[in-house]
Protein backbone atom coordinates (compact mmCIF):
# COMPACT_ATOMS: atom_id res chain seq x y z
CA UNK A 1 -10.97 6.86 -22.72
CA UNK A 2 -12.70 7.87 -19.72
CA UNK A 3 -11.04 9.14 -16.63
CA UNK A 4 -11.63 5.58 -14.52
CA UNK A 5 -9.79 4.10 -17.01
CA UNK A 6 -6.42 5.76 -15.87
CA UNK A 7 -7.01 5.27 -12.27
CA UNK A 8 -4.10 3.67 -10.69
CA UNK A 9 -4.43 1.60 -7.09
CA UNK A 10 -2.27 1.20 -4.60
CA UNK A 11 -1.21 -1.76 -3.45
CA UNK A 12 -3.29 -1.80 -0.41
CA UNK A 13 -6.44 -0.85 -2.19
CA UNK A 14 -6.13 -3.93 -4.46
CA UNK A 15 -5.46 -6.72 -1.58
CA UNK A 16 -8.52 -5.43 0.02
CA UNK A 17 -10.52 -5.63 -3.31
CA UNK A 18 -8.84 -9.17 -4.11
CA UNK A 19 -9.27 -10.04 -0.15
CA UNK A 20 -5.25 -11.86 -0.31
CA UNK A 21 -2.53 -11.37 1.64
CA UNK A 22 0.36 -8.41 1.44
CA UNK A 23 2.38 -11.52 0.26
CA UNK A 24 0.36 -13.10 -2.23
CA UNK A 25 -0.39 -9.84 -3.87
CA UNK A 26 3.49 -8.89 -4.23
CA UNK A 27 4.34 -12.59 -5.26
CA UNK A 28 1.77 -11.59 -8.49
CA UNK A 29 3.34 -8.38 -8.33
CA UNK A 30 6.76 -9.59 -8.92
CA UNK A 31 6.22 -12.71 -11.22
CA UNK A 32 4.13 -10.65 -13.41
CA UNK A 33 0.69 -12.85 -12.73
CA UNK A 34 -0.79 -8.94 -11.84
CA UNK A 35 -0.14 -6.01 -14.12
CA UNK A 36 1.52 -2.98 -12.45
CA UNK A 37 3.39 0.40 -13.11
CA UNK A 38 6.26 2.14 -10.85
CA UNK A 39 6.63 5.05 -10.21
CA UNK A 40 9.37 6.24 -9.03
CA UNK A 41 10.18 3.53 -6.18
CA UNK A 42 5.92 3.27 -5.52
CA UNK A 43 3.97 0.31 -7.29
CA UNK A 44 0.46 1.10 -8.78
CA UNK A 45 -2.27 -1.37 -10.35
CA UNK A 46 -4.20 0.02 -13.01
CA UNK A 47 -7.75 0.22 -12.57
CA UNK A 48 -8.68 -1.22 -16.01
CA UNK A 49 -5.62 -3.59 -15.98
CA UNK A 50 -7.14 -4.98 -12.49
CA UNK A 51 -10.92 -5.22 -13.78
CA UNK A 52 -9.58 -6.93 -17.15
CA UNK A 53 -7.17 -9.26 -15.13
CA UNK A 54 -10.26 -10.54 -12.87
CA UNK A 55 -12.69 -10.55 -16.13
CA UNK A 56 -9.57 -13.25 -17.55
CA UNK A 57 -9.43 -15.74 -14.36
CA UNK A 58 -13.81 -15.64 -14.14
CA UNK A 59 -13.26 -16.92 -17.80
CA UNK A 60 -10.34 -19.42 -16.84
CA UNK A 61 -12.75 -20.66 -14.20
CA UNK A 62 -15.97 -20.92 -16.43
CA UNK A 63 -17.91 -18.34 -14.87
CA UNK A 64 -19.99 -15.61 -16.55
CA UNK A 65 -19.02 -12.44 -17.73
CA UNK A 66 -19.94 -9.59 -15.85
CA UNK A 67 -22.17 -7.79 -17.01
CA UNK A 68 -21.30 -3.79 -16.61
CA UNK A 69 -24.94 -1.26 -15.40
């Protein structure tokens, strides 16, 4: 396992990635539709959960694989 792998994100980080709302991304937050950790009272987004959780909806929408290098 490499170190990028146990990166976690902060809420913020992620809506900028995803480009959604603070709303949308806690209504996936709380329904479960995004993986997340707490800790403590603070919410993080793993790294790999995030990538793998994007990799799923290109495949629910037909698109390509990415292709990692």
């Amino acid at each position: 396992m490499i170190l990028e792998d146990l990166a976690l994100l902060k809420p913020a980080d992620v809506m900028v990635r995803l480009g959604v709302s603070r709303a949308r991304l806690y209504a996936w937050l709380s329904d479960g539709t995004l993986p997340s950790v707490r800790l403590g009272r603070s919410v993080r987004i793993p790294a790999a959960d995030l990538a793998a959780w994007i990799e799923e909806r290109r495949r629910d929408a037909g698109l390509p694989a990415r292709e990692d290098g």
